[in-house]
N, C-alpha and C. Protein backbone atom coordinates (compact mmCIF):
# COMPACT_ATOMS: atom_id res chain seq x y z
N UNK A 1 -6.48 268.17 -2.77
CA UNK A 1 -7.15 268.48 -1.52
C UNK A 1 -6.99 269.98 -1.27
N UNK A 2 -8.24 270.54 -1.21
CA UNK A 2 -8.25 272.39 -0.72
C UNK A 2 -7.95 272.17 0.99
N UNK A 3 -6.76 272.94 0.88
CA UNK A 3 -6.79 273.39 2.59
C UNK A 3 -7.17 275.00 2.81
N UNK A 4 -7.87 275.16 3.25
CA UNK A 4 -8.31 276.21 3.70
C UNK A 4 -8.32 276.92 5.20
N UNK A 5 -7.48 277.74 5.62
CA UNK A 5 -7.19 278.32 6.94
C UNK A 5 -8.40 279.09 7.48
N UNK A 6 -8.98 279.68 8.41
CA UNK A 6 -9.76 280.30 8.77
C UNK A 6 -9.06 281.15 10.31
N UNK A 7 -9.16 281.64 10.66
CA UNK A 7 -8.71 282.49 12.07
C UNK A 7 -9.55 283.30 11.96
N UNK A 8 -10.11 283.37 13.42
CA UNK A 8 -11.21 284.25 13.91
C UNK A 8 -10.11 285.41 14.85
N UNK A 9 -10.38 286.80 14.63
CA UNK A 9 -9.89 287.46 15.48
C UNK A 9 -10.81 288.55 15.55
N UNK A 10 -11.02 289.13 16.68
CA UNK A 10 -12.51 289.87 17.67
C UNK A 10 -13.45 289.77 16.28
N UNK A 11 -14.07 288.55 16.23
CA UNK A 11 -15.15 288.37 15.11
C UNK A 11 -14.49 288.72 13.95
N UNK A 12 -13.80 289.04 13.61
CA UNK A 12 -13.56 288.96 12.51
C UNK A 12 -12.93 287.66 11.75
N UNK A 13 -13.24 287.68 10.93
CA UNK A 13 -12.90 286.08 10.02
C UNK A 13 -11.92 286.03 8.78
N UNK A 14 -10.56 286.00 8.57
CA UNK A 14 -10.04 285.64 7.93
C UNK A 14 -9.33 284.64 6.86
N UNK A 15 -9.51 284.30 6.02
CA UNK A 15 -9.14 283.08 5.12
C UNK A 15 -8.08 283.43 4.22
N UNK A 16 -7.10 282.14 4.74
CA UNK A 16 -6.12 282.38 3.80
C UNK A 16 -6.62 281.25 2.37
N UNK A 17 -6.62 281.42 1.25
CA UNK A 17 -7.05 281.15 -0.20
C UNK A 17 -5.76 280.38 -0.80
N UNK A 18 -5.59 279.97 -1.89
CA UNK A 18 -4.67 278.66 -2.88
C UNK A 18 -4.00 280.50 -3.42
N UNK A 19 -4.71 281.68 -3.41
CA UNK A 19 -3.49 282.47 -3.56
C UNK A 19 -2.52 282.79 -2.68
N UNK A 20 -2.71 282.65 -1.37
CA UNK A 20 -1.59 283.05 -0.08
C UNK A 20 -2.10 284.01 -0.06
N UNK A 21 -2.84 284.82 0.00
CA UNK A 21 -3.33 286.32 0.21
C UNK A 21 -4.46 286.18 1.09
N UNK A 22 -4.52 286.94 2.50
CA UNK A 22 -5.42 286.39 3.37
C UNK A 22 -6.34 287.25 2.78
N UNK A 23 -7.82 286.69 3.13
CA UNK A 23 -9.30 287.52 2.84
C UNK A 23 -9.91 287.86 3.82
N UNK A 24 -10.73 288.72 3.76
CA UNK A 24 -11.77 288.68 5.06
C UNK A 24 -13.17 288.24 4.37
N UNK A 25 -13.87 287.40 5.00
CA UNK A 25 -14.74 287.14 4.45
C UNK A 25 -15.06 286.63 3.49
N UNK A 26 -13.79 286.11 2.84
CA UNK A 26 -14.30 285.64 1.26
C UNK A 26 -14.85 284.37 1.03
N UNK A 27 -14.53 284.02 -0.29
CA UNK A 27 -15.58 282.89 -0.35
C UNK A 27 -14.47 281.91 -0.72
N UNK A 28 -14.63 280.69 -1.02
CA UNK A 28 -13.94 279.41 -1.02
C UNK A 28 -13.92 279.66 -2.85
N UNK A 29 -12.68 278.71 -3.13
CA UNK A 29 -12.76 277.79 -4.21
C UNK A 29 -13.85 277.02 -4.77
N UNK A 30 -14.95 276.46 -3.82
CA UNK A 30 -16.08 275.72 -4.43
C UNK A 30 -17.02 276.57 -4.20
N UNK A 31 -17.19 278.21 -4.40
CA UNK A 31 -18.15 279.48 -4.36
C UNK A 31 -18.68 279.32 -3.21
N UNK A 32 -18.66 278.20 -1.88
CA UNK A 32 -19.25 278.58 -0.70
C UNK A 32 -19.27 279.89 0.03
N UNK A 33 -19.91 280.93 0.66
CA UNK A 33 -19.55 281.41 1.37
C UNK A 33 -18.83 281.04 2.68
N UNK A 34 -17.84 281.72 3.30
CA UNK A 34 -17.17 281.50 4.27
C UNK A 34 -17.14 282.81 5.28
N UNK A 35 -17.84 283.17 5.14
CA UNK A 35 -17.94 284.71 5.73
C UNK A 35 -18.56 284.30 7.56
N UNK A 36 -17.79 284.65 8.41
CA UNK A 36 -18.60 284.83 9.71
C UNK A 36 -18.05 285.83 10.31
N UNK A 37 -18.82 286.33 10.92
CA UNK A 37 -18.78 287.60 11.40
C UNK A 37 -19.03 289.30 10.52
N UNK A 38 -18.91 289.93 11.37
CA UNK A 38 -18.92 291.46 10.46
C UNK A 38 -17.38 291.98 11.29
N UNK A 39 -17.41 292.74 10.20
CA UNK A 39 -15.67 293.24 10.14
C UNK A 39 -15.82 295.13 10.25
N UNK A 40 -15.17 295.55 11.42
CA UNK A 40 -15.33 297.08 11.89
C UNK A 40 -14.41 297.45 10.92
N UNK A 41 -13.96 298.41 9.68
CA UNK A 41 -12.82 299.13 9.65
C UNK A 41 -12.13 299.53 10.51
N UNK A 42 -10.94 299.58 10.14
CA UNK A 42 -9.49 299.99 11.25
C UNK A 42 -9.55 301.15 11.45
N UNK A 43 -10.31 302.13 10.19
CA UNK A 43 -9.99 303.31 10.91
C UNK A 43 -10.91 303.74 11.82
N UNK A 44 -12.45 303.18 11.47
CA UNK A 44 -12.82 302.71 12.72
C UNK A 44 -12.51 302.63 14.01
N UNK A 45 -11.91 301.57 14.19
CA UNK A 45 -12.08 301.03 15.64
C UNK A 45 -10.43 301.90 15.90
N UNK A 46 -9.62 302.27 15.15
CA UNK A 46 -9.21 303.67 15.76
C UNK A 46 -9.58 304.63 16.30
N UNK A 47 -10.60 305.07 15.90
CA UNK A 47 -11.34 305.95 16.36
C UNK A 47 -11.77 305.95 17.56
N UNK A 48 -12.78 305.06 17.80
CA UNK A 48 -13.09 304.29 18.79
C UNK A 48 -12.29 304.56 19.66
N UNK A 49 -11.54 303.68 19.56
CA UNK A 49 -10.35 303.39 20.98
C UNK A 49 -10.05 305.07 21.14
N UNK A 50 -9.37 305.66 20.03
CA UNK A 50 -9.03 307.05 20.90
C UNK A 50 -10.10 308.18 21.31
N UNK A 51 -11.31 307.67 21.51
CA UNK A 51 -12.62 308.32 21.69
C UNK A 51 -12.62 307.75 23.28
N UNK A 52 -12.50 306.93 23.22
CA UNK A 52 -12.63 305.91 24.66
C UNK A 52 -11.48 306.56 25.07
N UNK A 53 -10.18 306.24 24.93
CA UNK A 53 -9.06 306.36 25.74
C UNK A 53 -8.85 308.11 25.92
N UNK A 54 -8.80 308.84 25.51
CA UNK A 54 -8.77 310.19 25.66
C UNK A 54 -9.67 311.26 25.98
N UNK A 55 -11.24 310.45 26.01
CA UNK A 55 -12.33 311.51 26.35
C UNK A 55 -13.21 310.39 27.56
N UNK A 56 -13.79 309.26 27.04
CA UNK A 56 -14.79 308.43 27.91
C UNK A 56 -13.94 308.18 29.28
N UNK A 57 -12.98 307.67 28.92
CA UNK A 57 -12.65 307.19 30.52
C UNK A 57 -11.81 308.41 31.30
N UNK A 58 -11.63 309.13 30.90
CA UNK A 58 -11.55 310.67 32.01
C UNK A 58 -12.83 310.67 32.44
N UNK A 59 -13.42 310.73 31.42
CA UNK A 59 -14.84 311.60 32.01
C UNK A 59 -15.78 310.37 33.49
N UNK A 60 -15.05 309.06 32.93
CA UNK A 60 -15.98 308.07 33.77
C UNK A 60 -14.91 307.93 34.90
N UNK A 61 -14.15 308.56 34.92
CA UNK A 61 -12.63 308.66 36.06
C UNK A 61 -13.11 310.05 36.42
N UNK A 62 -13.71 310.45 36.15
CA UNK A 62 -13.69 312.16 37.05
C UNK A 62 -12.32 313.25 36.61
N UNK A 63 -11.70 312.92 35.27
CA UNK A 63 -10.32 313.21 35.22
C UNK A 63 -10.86 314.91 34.59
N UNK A 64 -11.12 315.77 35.14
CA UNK A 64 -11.46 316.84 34.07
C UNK A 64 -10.29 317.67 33.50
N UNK A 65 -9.30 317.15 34.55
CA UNK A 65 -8.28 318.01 33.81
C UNK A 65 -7.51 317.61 32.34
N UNK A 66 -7.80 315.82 32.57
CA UNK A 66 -6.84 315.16 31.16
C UNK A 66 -8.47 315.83 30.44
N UNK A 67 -9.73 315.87 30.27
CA UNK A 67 -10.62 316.03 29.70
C UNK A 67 -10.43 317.68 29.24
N UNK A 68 -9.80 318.29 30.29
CA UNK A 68 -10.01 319.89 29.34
C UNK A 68 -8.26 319.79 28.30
N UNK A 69 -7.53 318.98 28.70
CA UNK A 69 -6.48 318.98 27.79
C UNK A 69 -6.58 318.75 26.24
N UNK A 70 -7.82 317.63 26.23
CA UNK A 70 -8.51 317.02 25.10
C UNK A 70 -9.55 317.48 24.68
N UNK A 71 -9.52 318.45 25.37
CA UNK A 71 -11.11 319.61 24.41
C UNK A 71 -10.97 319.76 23.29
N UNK A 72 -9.70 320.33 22.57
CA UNK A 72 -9.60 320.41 21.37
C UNK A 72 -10.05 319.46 20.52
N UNK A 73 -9.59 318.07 20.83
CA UNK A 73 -9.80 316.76 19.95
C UNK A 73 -11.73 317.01 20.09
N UNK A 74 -12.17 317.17 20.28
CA UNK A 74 -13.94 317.04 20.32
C UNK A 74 -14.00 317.63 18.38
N UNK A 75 -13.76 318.86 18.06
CA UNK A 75 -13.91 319.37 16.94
C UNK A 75 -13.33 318.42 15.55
N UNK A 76 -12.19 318.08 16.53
CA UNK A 76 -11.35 317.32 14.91
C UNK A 76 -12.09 315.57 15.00
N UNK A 77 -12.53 315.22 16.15
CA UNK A 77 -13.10 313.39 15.95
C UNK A 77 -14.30 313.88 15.21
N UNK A 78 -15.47 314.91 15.20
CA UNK A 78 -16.28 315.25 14.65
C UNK A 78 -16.10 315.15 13.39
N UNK A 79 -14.78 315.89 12.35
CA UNK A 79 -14.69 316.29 11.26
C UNK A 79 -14.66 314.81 11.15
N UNK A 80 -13.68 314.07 11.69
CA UNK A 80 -13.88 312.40 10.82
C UNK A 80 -14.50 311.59 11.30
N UNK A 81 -15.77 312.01 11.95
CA UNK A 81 -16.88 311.42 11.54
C UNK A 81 -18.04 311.49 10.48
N UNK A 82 -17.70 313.28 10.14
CA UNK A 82 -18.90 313.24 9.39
C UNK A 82 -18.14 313.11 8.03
N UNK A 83 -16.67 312.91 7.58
CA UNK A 83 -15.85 312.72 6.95
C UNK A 83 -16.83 310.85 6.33
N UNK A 84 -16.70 310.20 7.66
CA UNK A 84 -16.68 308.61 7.39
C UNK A 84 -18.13 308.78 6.91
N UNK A 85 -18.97 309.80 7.69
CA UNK A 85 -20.39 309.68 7.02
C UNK A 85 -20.36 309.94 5.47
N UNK A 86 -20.07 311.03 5.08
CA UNK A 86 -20.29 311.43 3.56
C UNK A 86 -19.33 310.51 2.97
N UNK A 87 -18.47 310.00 2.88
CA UNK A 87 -18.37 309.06 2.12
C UNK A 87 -18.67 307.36 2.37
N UNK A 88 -19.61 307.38 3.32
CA UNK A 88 -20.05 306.15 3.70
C UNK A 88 -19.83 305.15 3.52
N UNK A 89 -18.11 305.07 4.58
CA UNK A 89 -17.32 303.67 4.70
C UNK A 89 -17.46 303.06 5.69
N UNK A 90 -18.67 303.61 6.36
CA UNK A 90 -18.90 302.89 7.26
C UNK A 90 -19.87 302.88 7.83
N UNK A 91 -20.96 302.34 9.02
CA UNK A 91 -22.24 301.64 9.55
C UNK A 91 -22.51 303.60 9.68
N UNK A 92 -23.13 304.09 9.45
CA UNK A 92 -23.30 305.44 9.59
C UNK A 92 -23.80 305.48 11.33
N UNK A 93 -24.84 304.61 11.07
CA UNK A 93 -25.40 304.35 13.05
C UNK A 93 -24.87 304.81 14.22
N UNK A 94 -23.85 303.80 13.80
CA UNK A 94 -22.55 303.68 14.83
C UNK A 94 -21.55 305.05 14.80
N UNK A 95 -21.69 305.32 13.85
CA UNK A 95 -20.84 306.90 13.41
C UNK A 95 -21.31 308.27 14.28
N UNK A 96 -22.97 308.10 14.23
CA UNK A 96 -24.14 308.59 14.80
C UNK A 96 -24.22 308.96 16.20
N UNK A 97 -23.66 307.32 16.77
CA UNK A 97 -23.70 307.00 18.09
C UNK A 97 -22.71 307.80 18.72
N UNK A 98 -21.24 307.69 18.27
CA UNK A 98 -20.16 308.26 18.87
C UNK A 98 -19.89 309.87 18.12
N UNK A 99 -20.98 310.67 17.70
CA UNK A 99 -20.56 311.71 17.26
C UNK A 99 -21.66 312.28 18.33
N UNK A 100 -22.85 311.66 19.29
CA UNK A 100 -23.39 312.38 20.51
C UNK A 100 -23.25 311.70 21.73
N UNK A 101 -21.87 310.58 21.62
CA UNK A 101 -21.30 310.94 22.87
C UNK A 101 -20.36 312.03 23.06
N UNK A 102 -19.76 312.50 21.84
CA UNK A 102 -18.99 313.64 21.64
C UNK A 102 -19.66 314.55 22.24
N UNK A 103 -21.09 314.99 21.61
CA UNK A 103 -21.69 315.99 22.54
C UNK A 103 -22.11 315.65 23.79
N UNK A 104 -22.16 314.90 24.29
CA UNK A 104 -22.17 314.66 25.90
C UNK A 104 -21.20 314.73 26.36
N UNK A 105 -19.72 314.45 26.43
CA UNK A 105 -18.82 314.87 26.66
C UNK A 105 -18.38 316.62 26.88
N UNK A 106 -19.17 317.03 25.39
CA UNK A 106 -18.76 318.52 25.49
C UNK A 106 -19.60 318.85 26.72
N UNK A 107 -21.06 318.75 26.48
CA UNK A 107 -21.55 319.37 27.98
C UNK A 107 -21.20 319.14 28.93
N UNK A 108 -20.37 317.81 29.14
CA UNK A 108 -20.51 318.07 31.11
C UNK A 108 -19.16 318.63 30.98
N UNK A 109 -18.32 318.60 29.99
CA UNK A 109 -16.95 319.17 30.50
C UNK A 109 -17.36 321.14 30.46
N UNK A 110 -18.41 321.77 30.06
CA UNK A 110 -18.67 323.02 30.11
C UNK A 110 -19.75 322.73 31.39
N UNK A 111 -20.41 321.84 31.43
CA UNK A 111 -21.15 322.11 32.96
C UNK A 111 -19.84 322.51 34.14
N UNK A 112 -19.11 321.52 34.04
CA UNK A 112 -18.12 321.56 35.25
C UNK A 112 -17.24 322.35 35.38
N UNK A 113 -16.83 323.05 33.89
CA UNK A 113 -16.18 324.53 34.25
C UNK A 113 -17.01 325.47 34.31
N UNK A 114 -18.19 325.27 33.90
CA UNK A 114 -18.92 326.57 34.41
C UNK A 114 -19.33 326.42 35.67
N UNK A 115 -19.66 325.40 36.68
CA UNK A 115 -19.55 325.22 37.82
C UNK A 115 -18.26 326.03 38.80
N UNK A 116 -17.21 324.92 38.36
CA UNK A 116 -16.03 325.76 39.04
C UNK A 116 -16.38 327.08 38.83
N UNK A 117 -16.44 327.75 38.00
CA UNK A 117 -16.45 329.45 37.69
C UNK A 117 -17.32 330.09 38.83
N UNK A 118 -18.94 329.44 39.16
CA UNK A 118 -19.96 330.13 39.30
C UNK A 118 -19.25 329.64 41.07
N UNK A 119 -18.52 328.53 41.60
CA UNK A 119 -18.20 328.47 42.79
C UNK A 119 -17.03 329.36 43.19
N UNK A 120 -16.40 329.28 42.12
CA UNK A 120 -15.05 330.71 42.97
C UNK A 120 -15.86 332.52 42.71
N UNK A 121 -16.80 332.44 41.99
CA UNK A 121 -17.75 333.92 41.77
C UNK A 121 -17.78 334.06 43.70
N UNK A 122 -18.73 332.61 44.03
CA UNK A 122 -19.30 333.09 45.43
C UNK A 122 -18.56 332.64 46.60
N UNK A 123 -17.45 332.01 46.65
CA UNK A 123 -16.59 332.17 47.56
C UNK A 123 -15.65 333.51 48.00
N UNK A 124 -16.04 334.68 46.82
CA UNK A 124 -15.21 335.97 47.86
C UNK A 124 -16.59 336.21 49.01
N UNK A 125 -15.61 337.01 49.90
CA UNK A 125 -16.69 337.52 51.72
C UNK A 125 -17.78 338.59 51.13
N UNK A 126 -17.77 339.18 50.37
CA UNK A 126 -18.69 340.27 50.08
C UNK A 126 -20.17 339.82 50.33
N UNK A 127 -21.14 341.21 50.97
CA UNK A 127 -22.50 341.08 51.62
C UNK A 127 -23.26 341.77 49.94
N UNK A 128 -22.88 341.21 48.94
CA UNK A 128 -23.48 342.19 48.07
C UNK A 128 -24.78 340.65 47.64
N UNK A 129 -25.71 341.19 46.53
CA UNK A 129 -26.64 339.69 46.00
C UNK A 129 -25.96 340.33 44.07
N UNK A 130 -25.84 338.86 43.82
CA UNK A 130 -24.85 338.85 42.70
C UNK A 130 -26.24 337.91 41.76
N UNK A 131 -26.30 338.36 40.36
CA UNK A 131 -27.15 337.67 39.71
C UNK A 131 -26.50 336.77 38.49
N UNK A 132 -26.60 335.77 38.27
CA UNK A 132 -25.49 334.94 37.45
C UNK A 132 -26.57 334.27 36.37
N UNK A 133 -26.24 334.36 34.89
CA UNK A 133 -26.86 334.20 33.72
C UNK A 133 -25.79 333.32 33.16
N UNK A 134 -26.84 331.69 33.05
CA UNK A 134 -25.42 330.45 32.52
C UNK A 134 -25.59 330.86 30.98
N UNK A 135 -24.69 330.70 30.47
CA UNK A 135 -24.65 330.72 28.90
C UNK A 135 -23.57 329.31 28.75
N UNK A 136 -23.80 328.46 27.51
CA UNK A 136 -22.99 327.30 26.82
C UNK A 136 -21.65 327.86 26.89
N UNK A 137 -20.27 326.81 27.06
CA UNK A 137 -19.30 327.10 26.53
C UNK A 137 -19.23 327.64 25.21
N UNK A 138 -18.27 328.47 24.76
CA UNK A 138 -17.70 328.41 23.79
C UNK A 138 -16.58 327.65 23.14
N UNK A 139 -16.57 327.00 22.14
CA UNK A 139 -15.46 326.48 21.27
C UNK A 139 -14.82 326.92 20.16
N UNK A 140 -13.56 327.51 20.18
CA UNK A 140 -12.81 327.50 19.40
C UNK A 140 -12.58 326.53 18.71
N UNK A 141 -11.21 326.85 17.22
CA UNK A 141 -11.09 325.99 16.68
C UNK A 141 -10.34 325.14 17.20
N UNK A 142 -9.71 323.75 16.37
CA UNK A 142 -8.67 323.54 17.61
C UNK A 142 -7.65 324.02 17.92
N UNK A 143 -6.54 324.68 16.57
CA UNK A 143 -5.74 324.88 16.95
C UNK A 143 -5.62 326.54 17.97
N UNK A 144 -6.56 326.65 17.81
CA UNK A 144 -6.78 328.19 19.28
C UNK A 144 -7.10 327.33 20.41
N UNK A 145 -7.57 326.29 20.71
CA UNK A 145 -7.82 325.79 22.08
C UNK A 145 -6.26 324.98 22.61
N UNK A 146 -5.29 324.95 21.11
CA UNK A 146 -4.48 324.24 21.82
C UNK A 146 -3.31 325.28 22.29
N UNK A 147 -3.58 326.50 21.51
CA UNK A 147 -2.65 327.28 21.46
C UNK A 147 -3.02 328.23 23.10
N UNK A 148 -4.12 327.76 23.61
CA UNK A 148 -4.43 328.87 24.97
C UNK A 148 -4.08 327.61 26.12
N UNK A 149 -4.60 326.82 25.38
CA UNK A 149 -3.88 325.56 26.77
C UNK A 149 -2.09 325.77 26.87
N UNK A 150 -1.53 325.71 25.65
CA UNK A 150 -0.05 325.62 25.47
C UNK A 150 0.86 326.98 26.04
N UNK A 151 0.05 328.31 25.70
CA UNK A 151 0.66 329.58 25.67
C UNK A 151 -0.65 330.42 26.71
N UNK A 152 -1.10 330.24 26.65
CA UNK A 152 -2.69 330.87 27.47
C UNK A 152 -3.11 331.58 26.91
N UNK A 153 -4.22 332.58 27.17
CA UNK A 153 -5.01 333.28 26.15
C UNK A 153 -4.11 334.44 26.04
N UNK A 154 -4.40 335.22 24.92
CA UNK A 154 -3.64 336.42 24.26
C UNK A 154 -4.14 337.55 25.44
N UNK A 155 -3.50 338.34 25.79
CA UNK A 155 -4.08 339.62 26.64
C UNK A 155 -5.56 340.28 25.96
N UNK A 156 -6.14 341.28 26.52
CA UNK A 156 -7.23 341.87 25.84
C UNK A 156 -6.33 343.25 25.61
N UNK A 157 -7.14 343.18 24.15
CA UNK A 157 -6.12 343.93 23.23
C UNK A 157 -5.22 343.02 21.93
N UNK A 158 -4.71 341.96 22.57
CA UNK A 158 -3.66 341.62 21.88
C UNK A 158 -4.34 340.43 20.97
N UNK A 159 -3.65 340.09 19.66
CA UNK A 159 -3.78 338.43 18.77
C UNK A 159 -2.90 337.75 19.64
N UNK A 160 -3.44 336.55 18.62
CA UNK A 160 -2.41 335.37 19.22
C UNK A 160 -1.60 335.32 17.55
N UNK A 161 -0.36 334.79 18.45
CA UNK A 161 0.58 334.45 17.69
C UNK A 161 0.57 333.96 16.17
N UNK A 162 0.29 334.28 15.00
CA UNK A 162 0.15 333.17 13.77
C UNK A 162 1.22 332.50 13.74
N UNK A 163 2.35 332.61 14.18
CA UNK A 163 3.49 331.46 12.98
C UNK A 163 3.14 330.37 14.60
N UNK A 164 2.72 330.70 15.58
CA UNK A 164 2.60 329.37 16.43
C UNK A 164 1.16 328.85 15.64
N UNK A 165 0.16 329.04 16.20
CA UNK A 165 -1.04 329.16 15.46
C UNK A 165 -0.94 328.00 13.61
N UNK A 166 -0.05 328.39 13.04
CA UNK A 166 0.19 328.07 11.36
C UNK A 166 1.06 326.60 12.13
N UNK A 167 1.88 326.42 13.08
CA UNK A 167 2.83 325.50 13.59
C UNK A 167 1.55 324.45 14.13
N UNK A 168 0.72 324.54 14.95
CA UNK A 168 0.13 324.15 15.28
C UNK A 168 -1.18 323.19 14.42
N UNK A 169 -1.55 324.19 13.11
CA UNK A 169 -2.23 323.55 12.21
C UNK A 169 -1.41 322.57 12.03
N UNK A 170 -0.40 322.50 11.08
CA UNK A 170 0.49 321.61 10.46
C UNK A 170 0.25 320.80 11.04
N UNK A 171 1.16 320.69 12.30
CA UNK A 171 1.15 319.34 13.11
C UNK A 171 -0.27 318.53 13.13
N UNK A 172 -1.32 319.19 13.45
CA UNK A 172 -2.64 318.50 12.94
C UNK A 172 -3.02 318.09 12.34
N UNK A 173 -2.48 319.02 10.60
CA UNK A 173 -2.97 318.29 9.30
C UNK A 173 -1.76 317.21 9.07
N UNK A 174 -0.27 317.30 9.72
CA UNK A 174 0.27 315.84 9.13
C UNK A 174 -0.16 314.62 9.77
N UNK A 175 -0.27 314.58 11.11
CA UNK A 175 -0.71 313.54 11.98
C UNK A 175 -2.28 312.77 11.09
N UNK A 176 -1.41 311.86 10.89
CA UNK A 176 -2.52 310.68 10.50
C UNK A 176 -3.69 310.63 11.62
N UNK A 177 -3.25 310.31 12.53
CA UNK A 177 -3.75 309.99 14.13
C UNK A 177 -4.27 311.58 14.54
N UNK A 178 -5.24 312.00 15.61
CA UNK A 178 -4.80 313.15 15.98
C UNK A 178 -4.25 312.75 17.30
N UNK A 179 -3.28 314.08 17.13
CA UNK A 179 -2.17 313.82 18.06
C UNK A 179 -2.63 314.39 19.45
N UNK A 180 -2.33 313.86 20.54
CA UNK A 180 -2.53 314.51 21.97
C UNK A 180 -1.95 316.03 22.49
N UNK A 181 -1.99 316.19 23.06
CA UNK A 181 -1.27 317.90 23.92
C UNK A 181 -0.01 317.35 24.02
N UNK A 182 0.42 315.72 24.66
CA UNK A 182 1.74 315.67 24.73
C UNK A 182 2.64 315.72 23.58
N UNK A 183 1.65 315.24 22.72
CA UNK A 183 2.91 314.78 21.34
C UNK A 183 2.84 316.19 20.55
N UNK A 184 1.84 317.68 20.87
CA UNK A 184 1.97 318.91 20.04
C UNK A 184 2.67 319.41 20.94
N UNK A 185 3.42 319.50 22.13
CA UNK A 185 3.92 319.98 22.97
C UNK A 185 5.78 319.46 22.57
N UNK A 186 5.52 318.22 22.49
CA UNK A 186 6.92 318.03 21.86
C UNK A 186 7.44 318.57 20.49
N UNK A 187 6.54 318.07 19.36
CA UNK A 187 6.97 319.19 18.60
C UNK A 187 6.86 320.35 17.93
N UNK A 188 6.33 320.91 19.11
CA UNK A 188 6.53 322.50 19.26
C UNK A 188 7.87 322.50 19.92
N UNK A 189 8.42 321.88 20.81
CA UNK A 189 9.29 321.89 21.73
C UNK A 189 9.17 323.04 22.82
N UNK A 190 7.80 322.46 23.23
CA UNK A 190 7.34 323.52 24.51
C UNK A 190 7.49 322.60 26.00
C-alpha cells in the first residue's frame, strides 16, 4: 500500500514520497501528477515581504521618516530584481510589478521632500517674489545615502570618509538579506 502525504501550505503543495524526501509538486509512484498549486521562490517572497515591510507600509502609514531611512534599500531591491530577471528564476511579471512600485515609492518620497523644502523656502517674512524650478531627486549610491543618513553630508569642500564608506559596502555585500539602518548602525557601532 503507497501512503502518500500531501500538506498544503499558502498554496503550495508538498509530498512526502517512499524516499522520505519531501517534494513540491512532484509526481507519485504510479506517474500521476500531484502538483496543486504554483510555488513563489523563497527568495522571492523574501523580497516581497521586505519590499512591503520596509517601504509599502510606511509609505501607506504616512511614515516618511522610516521611508527616508530606507531610501538607500530602493537601489539595492532593484539590483535583485533585475539580478532574478537575467537569470530568470522567476515569473519575470511579477519581478516587473515590484521593480515600479519601487519607482513609485521613489517619487513620492522626493515629491514630499521636495515639498517640505519648497514649504520652509516660503515660510521666512521676506516681501521679496522668489521663483522656484522643481528638478527630480537625486540618488546616490547606497552606501553614500547611508553614509549621509549615519554621519551627514561631507562639508562643501570636503570627501566623505572611504574606510567608513569601504565599512559600509562590506556590510552590504556580506548581508545575505539587505540589512536595515538599524542593523548598519550596529555594526558600525554608531
Amino acid at each position: 500500500m503507497l501512503i502518500i502525504y500531501i500538506i498544503m501550505i499558502n498554496n503550495n503543495c508538498y509530498i512526502s514520497t517512499l524516499t522520505g524526501i519531501p517534494t513540491i509538486k512532484g509526481n507519485s509512484i504510479t506517474s500521476i501528477n500531484n502538483s496543486c498549486g504554483t510555488r513563489t521562490p523563497s527568495y522571492i517572497l523574501k523580497l516581497k515581504r521586505n519590499i512591503f515591510d520596509r517601504l509599502l507600509i510606511p509609505l501607506i502609514n504616512n511614515d516618511f521618516n522610516c521611508l527616508q531611512e530606507n531610501f538607500f534599500t530602493l537601489t539595492l531591491y532593484e539590483k535583485k530584481i533585475n539580478k532574478y530577471k537575467t537569470l530568470n528564476l522567476s515569473n519575470s511579471a511579477e519581478l516587473s510589478f515590484y521593480s515600479n512600485v519601487l519607482n513609485i515609492i521613489r517619487s513620492a518620497l522626493s515629491n514630499f521632500t521636495q515639498t517640505n523644502k519648497l514649504i520652509k523656502k516660503y515660510e521666512d517674512d521676506s516681501n521679496t517674489v522668489k521663483f522656484v524650478f522643481r528638478l527630480p531627486m537625486i540618488q546616490l549610491k547606497a552606501e553614500y545615502e547611508i553614509y549621509n543618513l549615519l554621519f551627514g553630508k561631507p562639508e562643501k569642500g570636503t570627501k566623505y570618509d572611504d574606510s567608513k564608506i569601504i565599512m559600509i559596502n562590506k556590510i552590504l555585500k556580506q548581508s545575505e538579506n539587505i540589512p536595515s539602518l538599524g542593523e548598519i548602525k550596529e555594526k558600525l557601532g554608531v
